[in-house]
Protein backbone atom coordinates (compact mmCIF):
# COMPACT_ATOMS: atom_id res chain seq x y z
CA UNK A 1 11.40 -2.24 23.63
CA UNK A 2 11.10 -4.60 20.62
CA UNK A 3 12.79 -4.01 17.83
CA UNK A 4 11.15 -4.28 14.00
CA UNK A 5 13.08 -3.97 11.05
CA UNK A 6 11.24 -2.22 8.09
CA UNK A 7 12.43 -2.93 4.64
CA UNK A 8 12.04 -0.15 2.09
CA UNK A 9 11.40 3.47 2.46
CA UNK A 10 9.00 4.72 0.18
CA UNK A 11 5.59 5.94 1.16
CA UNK A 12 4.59 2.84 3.01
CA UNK A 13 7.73 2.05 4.84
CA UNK A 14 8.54 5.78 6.22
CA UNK A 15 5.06 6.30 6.92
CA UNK A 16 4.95 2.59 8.97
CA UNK A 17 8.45 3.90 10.53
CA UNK A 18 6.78 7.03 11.86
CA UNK A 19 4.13 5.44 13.27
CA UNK A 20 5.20 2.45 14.66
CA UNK A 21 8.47 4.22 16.03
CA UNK A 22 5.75 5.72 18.93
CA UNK A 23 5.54 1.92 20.74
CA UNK A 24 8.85 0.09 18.74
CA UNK A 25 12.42 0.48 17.84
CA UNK A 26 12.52 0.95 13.98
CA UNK A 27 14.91 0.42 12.17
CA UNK A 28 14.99 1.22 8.52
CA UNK A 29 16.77 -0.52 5.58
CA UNK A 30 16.77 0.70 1.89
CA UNK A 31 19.64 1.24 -0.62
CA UNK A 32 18.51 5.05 -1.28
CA UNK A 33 19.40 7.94 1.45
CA UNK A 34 16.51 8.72 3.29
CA UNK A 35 14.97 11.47 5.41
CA UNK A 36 13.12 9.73 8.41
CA UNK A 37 12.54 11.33 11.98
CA UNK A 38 15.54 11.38 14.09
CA UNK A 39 14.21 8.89 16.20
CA UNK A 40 14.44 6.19 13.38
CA UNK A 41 17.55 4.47 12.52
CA UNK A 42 18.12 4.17 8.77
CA UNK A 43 21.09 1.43 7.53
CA UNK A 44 21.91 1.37 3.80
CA UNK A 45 20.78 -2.04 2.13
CA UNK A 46 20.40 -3.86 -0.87
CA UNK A 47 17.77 -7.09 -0.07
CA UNK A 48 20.00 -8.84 -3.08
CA UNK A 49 22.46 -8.81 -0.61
CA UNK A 50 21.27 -11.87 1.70
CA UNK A 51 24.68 -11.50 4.26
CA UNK A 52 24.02 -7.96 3.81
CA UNK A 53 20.54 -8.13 4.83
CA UNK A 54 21.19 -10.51 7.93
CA UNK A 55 23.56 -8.81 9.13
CA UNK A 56 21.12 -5.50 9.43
CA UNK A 57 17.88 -8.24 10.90
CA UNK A 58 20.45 -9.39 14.02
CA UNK A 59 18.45 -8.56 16.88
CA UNK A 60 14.84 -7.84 14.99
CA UNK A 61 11.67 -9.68 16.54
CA UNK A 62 9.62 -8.48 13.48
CA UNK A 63 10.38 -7.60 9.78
CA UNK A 64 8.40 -5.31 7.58
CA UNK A 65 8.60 -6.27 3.86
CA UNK A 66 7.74 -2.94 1.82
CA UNK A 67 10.34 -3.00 -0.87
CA UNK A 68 8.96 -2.99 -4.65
CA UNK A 69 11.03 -1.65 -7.84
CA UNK A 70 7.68 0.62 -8.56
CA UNK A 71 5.31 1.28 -12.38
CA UNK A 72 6.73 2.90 -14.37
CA UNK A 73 10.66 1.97 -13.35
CA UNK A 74 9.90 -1.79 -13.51
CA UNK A 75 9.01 -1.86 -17.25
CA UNK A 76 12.04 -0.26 -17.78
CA UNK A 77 14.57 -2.15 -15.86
CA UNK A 78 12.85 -5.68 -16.06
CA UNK A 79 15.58 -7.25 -14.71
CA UNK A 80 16.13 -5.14 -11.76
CA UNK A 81 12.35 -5.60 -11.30
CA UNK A 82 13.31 -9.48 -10.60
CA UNK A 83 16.07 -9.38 -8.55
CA UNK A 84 14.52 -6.48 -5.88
CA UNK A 85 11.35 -7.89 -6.11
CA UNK A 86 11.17 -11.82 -6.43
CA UNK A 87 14.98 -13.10 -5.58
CA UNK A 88 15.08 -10.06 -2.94
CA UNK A 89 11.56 -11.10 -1.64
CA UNK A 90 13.47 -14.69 -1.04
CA UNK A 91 16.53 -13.34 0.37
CA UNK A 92 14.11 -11.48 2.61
CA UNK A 93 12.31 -14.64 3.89
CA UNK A 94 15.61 -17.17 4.33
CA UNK A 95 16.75 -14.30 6.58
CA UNK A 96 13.82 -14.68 8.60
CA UNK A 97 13.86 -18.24 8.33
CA UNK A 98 17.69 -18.28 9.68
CA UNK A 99 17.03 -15.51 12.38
CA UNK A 100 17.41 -16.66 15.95
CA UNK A 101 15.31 -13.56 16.44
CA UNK A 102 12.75 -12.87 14.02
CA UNK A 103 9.29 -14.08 14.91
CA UNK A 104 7.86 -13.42 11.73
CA UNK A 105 7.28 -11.52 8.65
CA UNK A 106 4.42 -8.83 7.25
CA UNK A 107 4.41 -8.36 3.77
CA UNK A 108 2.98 -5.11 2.13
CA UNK A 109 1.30 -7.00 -0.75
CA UNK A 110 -1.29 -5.23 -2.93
CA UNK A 111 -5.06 -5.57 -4.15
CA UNK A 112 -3.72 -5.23 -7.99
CA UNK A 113 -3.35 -9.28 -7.46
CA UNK A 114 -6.64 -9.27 -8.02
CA UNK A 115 -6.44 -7.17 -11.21
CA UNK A 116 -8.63 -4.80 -12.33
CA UNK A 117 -10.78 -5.71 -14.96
CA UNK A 118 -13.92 -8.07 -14.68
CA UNK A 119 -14.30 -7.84 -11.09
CA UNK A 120 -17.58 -9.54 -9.98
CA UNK A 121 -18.75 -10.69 -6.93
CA UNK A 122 -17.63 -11.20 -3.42
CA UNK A 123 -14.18 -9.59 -3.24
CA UNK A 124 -12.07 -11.35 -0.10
CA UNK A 125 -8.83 -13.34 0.46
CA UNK A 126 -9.78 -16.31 -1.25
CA UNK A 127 -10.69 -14.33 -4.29
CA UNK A 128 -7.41 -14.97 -6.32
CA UNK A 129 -4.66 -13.92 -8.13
CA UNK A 130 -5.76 -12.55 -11.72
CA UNK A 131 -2.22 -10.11 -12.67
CA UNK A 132 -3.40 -10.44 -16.43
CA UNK A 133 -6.45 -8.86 -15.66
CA UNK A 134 -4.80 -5.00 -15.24
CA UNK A 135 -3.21 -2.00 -17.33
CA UNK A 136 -1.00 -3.52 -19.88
CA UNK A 137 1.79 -0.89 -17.63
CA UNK A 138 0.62 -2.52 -14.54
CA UNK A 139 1.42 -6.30 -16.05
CA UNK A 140 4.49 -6.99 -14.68
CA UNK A 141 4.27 -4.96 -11.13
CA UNK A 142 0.99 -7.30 -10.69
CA UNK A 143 2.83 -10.30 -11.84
CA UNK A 144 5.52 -9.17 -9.11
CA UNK A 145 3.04 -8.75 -6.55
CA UNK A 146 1.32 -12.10 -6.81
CA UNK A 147 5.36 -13.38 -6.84
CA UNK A 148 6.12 -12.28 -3.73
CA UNK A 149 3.04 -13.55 -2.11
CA UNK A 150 3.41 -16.88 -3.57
CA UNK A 151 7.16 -17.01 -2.03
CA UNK A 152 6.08 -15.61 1.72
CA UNK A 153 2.95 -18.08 1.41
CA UNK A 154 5.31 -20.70 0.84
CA UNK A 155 7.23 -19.92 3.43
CA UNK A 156 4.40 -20.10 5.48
CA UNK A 157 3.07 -23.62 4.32
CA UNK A 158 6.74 -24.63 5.56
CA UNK A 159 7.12 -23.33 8.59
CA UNK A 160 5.41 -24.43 12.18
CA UNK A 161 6.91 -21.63 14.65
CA UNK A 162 7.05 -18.35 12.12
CA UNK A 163 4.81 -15.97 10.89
CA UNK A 164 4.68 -15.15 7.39
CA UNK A 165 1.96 -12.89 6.93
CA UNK A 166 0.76 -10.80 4.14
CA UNK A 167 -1.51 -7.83 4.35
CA UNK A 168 -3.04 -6.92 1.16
CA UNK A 169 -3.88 -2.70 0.98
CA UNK A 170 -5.79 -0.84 -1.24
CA UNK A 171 -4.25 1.90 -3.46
CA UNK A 172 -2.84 4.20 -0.52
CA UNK A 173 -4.27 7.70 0.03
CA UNK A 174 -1.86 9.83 2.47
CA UNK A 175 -0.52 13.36 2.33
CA UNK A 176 2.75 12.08 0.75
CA UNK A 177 1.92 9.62 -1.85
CA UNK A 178 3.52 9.10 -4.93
CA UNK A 179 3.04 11.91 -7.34
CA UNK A 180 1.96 9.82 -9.99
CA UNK A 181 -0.88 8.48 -8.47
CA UNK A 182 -4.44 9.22 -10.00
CA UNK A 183 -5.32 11.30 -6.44
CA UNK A 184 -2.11 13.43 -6.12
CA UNK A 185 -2.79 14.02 -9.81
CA UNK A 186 -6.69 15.57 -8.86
CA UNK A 187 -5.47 17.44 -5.84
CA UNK A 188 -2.58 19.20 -7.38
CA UNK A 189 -4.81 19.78 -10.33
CA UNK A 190 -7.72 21.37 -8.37
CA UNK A 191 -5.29 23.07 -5.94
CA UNK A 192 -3.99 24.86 -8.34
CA UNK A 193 -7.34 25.39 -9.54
CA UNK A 194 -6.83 23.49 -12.66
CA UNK A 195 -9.66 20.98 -14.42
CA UNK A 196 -9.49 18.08 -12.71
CA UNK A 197 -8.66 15.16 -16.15
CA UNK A 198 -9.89 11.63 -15.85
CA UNK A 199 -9.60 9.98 -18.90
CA UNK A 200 -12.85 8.84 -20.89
CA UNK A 201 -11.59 4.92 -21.18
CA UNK A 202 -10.92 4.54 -17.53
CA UNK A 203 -13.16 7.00 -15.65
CA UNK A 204 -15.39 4.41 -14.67
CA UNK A 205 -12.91 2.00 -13.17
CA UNK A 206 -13.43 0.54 -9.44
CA UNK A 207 -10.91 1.24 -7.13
CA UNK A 208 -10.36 0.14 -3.58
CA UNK A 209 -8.78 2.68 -1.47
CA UNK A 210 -7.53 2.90 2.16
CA UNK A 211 -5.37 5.35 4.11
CA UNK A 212 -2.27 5.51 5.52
CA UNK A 213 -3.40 5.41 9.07
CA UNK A 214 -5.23 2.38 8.82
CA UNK A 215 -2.33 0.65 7.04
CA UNK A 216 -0.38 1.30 10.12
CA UNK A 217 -3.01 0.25 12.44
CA UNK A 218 -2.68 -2.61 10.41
CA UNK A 219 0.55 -3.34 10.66
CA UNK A 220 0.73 -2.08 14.57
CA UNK A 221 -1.79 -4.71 15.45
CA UNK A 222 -0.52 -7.57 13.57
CA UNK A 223 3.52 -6.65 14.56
CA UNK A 224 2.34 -7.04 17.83
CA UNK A 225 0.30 -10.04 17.93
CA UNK A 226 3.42 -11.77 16.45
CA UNK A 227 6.30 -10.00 18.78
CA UNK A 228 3.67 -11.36 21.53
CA UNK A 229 3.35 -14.91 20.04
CA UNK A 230 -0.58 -14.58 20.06
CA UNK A 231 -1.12 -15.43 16.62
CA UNK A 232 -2.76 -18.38 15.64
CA UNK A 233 -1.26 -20.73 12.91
CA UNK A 234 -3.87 -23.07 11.23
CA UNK A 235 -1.37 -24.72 8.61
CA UNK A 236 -2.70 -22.92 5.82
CA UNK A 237 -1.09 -19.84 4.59
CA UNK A 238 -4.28 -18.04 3.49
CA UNK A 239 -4.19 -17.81 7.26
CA UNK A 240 -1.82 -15.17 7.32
CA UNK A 241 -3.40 -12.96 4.44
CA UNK A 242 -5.49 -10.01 5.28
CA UNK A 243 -6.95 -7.14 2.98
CA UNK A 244 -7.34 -4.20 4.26
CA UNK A 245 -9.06 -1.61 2.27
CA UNK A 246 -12.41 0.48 2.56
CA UNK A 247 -15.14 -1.75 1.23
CA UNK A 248 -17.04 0.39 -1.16
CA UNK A 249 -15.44 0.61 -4.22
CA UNK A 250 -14.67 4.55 -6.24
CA UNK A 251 -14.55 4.94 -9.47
CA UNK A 252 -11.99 7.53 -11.22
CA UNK A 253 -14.44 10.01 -12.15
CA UNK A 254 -16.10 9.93 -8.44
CA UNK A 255 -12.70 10.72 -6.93
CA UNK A 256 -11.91 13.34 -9.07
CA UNK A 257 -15.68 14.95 -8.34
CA UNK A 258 -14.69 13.89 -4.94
CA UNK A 259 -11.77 16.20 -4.96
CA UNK A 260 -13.07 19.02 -7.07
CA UNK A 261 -16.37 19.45 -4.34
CA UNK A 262 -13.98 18.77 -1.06
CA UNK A 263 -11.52 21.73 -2.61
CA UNK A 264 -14.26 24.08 -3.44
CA UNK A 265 -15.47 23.43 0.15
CA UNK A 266 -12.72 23.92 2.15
CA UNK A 267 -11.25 26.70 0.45
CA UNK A 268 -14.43 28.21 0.92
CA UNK A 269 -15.00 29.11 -2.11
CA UNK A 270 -11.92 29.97 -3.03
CA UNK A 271 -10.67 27.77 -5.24
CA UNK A 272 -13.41 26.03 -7.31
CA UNK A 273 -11.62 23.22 -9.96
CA UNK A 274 -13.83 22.02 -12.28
CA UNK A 275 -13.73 18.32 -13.67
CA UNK A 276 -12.99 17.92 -17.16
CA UNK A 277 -12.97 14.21 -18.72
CA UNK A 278 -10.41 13.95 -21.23
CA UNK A 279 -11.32 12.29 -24.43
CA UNK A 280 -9.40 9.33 -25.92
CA UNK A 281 -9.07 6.75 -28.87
CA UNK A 282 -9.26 3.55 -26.33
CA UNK A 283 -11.96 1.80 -25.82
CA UNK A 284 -13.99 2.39 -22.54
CA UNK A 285 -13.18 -0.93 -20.56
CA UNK A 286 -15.99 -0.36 -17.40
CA UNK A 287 -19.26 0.65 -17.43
CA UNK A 288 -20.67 2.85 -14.65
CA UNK A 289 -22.38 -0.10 -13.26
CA UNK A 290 -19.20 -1.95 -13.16
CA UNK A 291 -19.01 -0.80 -9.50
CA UNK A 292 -21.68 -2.54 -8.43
CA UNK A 293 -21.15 -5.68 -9.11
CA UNK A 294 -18.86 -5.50 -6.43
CA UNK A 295 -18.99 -6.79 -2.99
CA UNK A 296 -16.27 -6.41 -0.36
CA UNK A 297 -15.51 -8.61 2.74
CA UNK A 298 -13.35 -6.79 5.38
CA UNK A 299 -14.72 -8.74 8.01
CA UNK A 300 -11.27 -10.67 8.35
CA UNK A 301 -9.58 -7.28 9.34
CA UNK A 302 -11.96 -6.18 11.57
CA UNK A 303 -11.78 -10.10 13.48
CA UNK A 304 -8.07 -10.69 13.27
CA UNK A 305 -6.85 -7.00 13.46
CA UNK A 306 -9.58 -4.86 15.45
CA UNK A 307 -9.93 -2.59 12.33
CA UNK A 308 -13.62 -2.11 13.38
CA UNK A 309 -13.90 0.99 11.50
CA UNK A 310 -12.10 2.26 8.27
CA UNK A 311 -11.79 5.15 6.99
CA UNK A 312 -13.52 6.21 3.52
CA UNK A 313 -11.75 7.25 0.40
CA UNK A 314 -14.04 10.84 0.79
CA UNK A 315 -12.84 11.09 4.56
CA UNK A 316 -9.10 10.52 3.37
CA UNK A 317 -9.26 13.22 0.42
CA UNK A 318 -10.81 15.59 2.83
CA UNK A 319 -7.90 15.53 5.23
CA UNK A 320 -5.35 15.38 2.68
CA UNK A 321 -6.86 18.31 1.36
CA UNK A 322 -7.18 20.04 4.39
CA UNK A 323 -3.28 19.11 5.27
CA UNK A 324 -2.38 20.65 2.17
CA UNK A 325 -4.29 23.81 2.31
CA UNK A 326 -2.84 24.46 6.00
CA UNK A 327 0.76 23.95 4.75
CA UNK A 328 0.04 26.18 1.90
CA UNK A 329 -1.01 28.70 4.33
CA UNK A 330 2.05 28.01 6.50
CA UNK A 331 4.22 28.71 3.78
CA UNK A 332 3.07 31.82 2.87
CA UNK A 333 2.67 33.32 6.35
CA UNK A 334 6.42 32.61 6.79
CA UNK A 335 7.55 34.33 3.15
């Protein structure tokens, strides 16, 4: 069975390790404690630690890169921010360089690259880097971002008989995302029957989603196309990026409408949040138009990873929902 090596156990990484831990070995490195299935091996870690961090890759064919000091941590601890996340991103890719074993590298990297403001036009992987373009509290996790993909895709320029690939996700919808995420916020909101409280300067922003599973199918069919030496090197690194994320854009406001219908619905009636947009003293930075000037180009992930379908933000929200509202029942059948 081959063996991957997933680095970082937040959302991303333990979902990854549950999934790919059906067909793989998984291992799991982080420097926090962490739940996983029994199944999964977790090892304590800290990627500024590059003896450390080879010593836990010996005998990996494929490492996972997930590891990111997270908004709002990193405008606290700048510094930390830089060593986890650009001189740990390097550790990370000598190790693989060094590794008798390691075929190659996925980084989780992030659509934010592409900032947020002024988006126009055809959206793919040649669109560009634009971290200035975001939430002033976004800044420096974008700038991070676009760091790390700059140091695998360098890595990649370099090397002949390695993959370093990069696969670029949406904002993740999944059962267990962060709290602090814009959807959690809705669903808790409206679960609890509370209004549902986008804010009047951002309500109209465009955001590309994807979910969880199709991260990991992702991941599943690119891991394996490297462990099996079937992927194609052209001797550019833009080679090895792929976005994956549902290509119709949602605003704020139509996910929290989104949320407020889908609870009312499958509650039946039961619970019936109402959406409430919260006024502020910024400026409104999109219009509701601002959507459309948007056009998305998957068609790399559907060619190079068999994603032929994705799944829409309004099909994710439903089944988180619906996950929710069963454990919620579960709960309180066993009290």
């Amino acid at each position: 069975m081959s063996k991957i090596l997933i680095i970082g156990s937040g959302f991303i990484g333990s979902s990854l390790a549950s999934w790919l831990s059906k067909w793989f070995s998984v291992k799991v490195a982080d420097w926090v404690e962490t739940s996983l299935d029994h199944s999964i091996e977790f090892v304590k870690c800290d990627i500024r630690n590059v003896d450390a961090l080879e010593q836990v890759a010996a005998g990996a064919e494929l490492l996972i890169h997930t590891a990111i000091i997270q908004i709002p941590r990193i405008n606290d601890e700048r510094r930390l921010g830089y060593e986890v996340n650009v001189k740990g991103t390097e550790n990370v890719c000598e190790v693989v360089r060094a590794s008798p074993s390691l075929k190659g590298m996925i980084l989780v990297g992030s659509w934010h690259t592409m900032g947020e403001r002024k988006i126009s036009g055809l959206v793919d992987e040649t669109f560009g880097w634009r971290p200035d373009m975001v939430e002033e509290r976004a800044r420096i996790y974008a700038l991070s971002k676009v760091a790390q993909e700059s140091i695998v895709r360098l890595f990649a320029e370099e090397s002949l008989n390695k993959v370093y690939g990069v696969i670029r996700i949406g904002t993740a919808l999944g059962a267990n995302m962060p709290s602090k995420t814009a959807a959690n916020i809705f669903i808790d909101q409206a679960l609890k029957g509370e209004p549902l409280t986008p804010y009047q300067h951002s309500m109209h922003r465009p955001m590309l989603y994807v979910y969880v599973d199709d991260i990991c199918r992702a991941f599943e069919s690119y891991g394996e196309k490297i462990i099996e030496g079937t992927f194609q090197k052209t001797g550019s690194s833009l080679a090895e990026v792929v976005n994956v994320f549902y290509p119709r854009p949602l605003t704020i406001l139509e996910l929290a409408k989104t949320v407020a219908r889908d609870v009312r619905r499958i509650s039946k009636g039961k619970i019936v949040p109402e959406v409430k947009i919260v006024s502020d003293p910024q400026k409104p930075i999109f219009k509701a138009s601002s959507k459309n000037l948007i056009r998305v180009n998957v068609s790399k992930s559907r060619k190079l990873l068999g994603l032929k379908k994705l799944t829409s933000p309004e099909e994710a929200i439903a089944k988180i929902i619906t996950l929710r509202l069963n454990g919620a029942k579960r709960r309180l059948n066993e009290n």
